[in-house]
PDB file of N, CA and C in Angstrom:
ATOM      1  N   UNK A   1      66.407 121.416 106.075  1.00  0.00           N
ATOM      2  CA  UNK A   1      67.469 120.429 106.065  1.00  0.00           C
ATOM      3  C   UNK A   1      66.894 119.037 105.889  1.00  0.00           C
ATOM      4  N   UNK A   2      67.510 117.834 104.965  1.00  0.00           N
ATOM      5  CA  UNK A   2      67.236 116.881 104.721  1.00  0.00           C
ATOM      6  C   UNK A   2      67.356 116.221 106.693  1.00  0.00           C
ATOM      7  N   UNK A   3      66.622 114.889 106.066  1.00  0.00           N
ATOM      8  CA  UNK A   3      66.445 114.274 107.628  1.00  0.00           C
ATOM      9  C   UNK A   3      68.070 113.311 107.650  1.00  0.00           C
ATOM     10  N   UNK A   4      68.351 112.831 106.559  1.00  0.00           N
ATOM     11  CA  UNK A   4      69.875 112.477 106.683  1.00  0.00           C
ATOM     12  C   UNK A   4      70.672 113.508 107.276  1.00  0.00           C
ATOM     13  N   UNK A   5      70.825 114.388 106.811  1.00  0.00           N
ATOM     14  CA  UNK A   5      72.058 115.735 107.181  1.00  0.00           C
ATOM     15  C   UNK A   5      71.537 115.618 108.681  1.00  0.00           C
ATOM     16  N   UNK A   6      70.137 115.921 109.362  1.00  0.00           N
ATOM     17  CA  UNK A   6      70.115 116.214 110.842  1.00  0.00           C
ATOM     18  C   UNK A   6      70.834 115.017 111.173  1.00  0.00           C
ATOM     19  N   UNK A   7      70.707 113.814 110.780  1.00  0.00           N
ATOM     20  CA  UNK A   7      71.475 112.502 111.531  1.00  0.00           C
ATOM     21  C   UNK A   7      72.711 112.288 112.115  1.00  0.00           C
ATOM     22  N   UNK A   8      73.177 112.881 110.374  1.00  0.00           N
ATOM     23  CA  UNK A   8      74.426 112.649 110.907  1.00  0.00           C
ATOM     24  C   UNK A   8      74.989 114.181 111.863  1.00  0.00           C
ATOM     25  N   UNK A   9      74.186 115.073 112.139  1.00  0.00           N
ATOM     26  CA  UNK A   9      74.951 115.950 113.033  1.00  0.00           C
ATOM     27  C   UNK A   9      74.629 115.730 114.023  1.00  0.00           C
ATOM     28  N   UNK A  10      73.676 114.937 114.579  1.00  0.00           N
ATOM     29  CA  UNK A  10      73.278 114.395 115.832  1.00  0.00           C
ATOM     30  C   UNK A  10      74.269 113.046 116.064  1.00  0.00           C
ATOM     31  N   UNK A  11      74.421 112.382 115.422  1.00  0.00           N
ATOM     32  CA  UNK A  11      75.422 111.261 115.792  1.00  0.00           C
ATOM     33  C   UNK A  11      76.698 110.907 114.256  1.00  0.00           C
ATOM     34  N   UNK A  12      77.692 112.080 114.891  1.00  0.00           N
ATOM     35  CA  UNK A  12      78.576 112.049 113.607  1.00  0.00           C
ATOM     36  C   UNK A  12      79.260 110.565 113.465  1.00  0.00           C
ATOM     37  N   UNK A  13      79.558 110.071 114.498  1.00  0.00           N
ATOM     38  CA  UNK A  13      80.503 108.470 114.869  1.00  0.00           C
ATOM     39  C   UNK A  13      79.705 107.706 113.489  1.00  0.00           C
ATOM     40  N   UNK A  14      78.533 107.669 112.775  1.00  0.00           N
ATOM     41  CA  UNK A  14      77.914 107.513 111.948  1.00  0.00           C
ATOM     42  C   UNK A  14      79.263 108.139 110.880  1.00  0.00           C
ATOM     43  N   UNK A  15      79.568 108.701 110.817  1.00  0.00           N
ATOM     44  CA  UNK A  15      80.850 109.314 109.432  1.00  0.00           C
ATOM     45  C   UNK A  15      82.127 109.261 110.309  1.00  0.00           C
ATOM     46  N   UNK A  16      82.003 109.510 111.016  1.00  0.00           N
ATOM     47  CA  UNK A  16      83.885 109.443 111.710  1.00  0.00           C
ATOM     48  C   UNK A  16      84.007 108.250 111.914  1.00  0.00           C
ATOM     49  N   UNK A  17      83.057 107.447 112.747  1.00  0.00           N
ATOM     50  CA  UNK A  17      83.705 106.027 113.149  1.00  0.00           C
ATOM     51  C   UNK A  17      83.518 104.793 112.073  1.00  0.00           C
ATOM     52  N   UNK A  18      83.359 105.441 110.674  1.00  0.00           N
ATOM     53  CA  UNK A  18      82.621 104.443 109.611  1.00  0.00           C
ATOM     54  C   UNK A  18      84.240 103.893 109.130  1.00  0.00           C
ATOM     55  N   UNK A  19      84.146 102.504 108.756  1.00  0.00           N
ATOM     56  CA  UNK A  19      85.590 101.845 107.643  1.00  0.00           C
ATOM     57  C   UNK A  19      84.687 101.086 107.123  1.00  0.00           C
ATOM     58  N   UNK A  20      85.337 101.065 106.206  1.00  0.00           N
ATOM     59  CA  UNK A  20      84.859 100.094 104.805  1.00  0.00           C
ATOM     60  C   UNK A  20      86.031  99.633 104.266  1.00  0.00           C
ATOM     61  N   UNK A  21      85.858  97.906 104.637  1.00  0.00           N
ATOM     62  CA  UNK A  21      86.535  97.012 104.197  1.00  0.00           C
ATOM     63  C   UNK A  21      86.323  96.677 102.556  1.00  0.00           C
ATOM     64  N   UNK A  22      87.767  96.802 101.763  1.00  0.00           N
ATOM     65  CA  UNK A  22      87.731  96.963 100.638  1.00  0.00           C
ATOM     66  C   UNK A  22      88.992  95.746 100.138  1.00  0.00           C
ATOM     67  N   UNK A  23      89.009  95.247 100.809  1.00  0.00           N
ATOM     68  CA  UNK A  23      89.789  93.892 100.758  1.00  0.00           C
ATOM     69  C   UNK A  23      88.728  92.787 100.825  1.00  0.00           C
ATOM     70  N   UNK A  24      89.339  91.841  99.446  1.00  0.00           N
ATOM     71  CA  UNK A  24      88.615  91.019  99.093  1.00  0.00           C
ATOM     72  C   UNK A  24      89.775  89.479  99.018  1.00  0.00           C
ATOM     73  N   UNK A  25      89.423  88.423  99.543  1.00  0.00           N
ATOM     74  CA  UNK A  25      89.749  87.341  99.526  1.00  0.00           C
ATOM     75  C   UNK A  25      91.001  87.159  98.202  1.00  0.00           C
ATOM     76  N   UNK A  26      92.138  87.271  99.153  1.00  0.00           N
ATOM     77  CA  UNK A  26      93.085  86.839  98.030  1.00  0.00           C
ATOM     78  C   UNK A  26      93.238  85.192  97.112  1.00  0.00           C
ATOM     79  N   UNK A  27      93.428  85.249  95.894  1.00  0.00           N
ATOM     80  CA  UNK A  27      94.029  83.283  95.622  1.00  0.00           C
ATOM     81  C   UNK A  27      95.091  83.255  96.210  1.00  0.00           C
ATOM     82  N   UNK A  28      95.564  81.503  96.565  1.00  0.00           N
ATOM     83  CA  UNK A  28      96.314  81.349  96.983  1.00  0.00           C
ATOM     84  C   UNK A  28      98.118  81.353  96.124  1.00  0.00           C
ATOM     85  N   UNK A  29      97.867  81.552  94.795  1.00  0.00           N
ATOM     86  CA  UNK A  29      98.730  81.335  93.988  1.00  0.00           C
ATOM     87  C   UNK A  29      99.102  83.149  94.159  1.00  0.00           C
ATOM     88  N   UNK A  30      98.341  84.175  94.536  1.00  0.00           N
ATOM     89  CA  UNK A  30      99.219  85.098  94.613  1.00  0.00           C
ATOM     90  C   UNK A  30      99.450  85.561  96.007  1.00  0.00           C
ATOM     91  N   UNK A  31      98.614  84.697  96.676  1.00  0.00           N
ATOM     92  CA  UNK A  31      99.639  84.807  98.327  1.00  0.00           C
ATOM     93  C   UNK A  31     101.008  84.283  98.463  1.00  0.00           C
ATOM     94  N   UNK A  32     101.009  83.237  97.783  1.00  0.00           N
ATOM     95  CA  UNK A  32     102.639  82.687  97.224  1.00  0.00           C
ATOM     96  C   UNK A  32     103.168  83.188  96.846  1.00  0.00           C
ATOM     97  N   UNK A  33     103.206  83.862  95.588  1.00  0.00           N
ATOM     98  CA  UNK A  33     103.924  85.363  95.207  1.00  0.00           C
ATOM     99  C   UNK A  33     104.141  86.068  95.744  1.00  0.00           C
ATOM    100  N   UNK A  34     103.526  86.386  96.609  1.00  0.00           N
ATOM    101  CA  UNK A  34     104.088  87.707  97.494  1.00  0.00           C
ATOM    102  C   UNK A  34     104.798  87.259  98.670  1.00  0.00           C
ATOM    103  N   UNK A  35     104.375  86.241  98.926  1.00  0.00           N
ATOM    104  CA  UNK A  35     105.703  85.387 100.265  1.00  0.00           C
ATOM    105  C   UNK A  35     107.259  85.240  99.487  1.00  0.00           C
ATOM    106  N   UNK A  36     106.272  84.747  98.270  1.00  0.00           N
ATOM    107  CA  UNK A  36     108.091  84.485  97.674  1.00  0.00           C
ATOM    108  C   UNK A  36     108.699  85.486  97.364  1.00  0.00           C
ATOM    109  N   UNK A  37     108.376  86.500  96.704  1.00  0.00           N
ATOM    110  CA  UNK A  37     109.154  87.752  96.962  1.00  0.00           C
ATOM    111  C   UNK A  37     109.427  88.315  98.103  1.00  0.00           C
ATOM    112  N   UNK A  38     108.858  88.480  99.255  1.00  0.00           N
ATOM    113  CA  UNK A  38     109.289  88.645 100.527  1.00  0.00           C
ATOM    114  C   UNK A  38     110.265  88.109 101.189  1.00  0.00           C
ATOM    115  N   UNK A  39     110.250  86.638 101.071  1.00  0.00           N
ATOM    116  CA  UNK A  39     111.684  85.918 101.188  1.00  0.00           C
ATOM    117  C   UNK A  39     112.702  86.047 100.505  1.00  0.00           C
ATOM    118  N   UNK A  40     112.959  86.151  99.469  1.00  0.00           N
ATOM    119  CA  UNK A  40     114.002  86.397  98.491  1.00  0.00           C
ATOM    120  C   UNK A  40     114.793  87.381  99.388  1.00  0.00           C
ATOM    121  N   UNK A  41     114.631  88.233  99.642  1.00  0.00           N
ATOM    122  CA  UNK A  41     115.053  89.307 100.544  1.00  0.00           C
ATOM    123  C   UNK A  41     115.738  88.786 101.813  1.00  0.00           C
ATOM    124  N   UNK A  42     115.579  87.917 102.619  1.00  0.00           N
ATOM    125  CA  UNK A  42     115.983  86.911 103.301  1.00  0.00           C
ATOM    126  C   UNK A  42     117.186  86.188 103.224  1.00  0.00           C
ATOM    127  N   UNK A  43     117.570  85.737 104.536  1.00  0.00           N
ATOM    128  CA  UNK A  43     118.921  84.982 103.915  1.00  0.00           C
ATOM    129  C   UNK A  43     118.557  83.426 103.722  1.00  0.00           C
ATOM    130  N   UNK A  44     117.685  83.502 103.675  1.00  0.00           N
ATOM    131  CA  UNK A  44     117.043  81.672 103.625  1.00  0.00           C
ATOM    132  C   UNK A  44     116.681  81.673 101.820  1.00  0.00           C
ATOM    133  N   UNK A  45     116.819  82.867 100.967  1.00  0.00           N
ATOM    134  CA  UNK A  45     116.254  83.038  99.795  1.00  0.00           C
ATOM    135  C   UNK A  45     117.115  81.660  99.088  1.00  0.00           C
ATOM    136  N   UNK A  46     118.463  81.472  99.690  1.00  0.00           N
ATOM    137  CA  UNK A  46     119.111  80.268  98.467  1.00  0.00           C
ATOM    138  C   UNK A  46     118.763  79.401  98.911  1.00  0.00           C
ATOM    139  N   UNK A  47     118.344  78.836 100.050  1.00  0.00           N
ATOM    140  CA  UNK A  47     117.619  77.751 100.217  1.00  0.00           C
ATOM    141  C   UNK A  47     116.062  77.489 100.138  1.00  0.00           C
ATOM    142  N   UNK A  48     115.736  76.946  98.313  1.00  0.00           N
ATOM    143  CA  UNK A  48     114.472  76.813  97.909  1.00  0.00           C
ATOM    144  C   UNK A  48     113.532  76.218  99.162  1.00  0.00           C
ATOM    145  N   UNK A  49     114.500  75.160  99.511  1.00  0.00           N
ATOM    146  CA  UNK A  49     112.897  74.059 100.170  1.00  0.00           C
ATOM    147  C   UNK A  49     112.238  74.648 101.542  1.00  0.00           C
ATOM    148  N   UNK A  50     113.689  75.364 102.077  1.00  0.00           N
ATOM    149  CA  UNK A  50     113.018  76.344 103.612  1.00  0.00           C
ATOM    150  C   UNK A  50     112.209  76.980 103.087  1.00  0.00           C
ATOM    151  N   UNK A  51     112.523  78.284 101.790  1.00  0.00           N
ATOM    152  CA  UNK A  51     111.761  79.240 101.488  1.00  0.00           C
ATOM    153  C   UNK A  51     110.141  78.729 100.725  1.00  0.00           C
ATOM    154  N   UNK A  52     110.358  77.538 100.470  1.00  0.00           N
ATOM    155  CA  UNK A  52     108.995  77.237  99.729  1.00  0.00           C
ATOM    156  C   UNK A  52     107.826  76.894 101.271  1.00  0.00           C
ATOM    157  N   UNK A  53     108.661  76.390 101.988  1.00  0.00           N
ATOM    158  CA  UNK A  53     108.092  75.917 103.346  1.00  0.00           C
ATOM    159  C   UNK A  53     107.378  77.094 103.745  1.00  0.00           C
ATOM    160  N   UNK A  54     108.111  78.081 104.160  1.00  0.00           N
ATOM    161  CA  UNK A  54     107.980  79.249 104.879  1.00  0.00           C
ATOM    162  C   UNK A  54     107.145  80.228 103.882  1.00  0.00           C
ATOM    163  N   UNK A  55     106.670  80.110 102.584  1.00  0.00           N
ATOM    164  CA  UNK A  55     105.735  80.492 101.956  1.00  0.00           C
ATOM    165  C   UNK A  55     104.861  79.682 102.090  1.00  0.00           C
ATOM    166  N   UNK A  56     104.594  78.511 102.126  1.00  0.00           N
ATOM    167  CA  UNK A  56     103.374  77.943 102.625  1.00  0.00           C
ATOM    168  C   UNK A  56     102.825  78.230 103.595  1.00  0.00           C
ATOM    169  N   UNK A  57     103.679  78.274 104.362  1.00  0.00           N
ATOM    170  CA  UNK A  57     103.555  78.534 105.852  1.00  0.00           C
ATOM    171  C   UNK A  57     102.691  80.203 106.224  1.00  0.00           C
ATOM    172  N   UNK A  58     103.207  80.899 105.328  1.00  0.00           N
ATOM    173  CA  UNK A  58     102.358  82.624 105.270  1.00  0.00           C
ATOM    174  C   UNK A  58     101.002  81.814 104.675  1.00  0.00           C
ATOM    175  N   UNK A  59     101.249  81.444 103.901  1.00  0.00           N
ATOM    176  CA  UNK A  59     100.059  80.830 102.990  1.00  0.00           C
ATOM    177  C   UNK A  59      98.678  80.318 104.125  1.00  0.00           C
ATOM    178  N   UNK A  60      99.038  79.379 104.606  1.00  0.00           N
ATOM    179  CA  UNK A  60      97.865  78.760 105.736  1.00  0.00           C
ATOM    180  C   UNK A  60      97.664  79.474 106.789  1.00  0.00           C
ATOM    181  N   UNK A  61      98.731  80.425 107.938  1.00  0.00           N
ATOM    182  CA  UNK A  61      98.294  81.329 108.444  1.00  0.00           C
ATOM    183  C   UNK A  61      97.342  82.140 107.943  1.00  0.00           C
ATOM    184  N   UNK A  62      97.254  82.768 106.968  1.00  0.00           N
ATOM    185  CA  UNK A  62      96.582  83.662 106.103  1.00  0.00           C
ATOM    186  C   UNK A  62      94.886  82.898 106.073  1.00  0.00           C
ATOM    187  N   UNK A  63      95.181  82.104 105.489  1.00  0.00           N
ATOM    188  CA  UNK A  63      93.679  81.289 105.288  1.00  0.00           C
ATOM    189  C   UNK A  63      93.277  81.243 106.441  1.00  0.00           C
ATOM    190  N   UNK A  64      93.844  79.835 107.230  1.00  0.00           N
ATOM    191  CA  UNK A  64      93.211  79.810 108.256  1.00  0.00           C
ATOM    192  C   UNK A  64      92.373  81.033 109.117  1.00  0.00           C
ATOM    193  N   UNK A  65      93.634  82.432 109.246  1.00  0.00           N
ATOM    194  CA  UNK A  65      93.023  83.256 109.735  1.00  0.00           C
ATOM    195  C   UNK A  65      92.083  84.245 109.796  1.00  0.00           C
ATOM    196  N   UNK A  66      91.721  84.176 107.882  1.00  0.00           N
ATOM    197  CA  UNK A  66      90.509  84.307 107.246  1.00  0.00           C
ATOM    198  C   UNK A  66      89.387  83.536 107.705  1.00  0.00           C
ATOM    199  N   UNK A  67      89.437  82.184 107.752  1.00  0.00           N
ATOM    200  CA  UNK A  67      88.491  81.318 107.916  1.00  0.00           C
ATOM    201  C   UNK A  67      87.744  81.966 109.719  1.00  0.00           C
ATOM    202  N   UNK A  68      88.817  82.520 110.644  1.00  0.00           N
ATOM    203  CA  UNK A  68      88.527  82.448 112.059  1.00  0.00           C
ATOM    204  C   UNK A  68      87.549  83.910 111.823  1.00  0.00           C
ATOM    205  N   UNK A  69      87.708  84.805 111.525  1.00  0.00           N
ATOM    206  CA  UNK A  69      87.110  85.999 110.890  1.00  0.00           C
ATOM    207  C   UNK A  69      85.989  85.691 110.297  1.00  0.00           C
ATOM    208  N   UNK A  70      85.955  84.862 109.512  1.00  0.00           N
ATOM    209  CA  UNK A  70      84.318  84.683 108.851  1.00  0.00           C
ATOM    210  C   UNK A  70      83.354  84.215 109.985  1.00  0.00           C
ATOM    211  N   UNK A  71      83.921  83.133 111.021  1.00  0.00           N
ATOM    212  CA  UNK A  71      82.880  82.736 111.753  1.00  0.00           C
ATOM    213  C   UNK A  71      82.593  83.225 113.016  1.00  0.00           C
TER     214      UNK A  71
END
């Protein structure tokens, strides 16, 4: 038996407890897109200036909370 294969049957959490982050830093022009379609759905959708707000607003949560994650 290879010395990998004994490894992982000695400590499987090595393959069971493994994730791989496959999300990569969105732009902000399609985090907007997807807020704004999310709102539309909303009853605030006919009112542009709330809904542009409240997509910004996903918008900087988002970052910011990227930014707290990196450091």
């Amino acid at each position: 038996m290879s010395v990998c294969r004994n490894r992982m049957r000695q400590y499987p959490a090595l393959v069971n407890c493994t994730t791989i982050d496959w999300f990569s830093e969105w732009p902000a022009d399609a985090l907007l897109e997807v807020a704004d379609k999310y709102l539309e759905h909303t009853d605030m959708a006919n009112e542009e200036e709330v809904s542009a707000a409240c997509a910004l607003f996903y918008l900087l949560v988002y970052v910011s909370s990227v930014a707290l994650v990196i450091i």
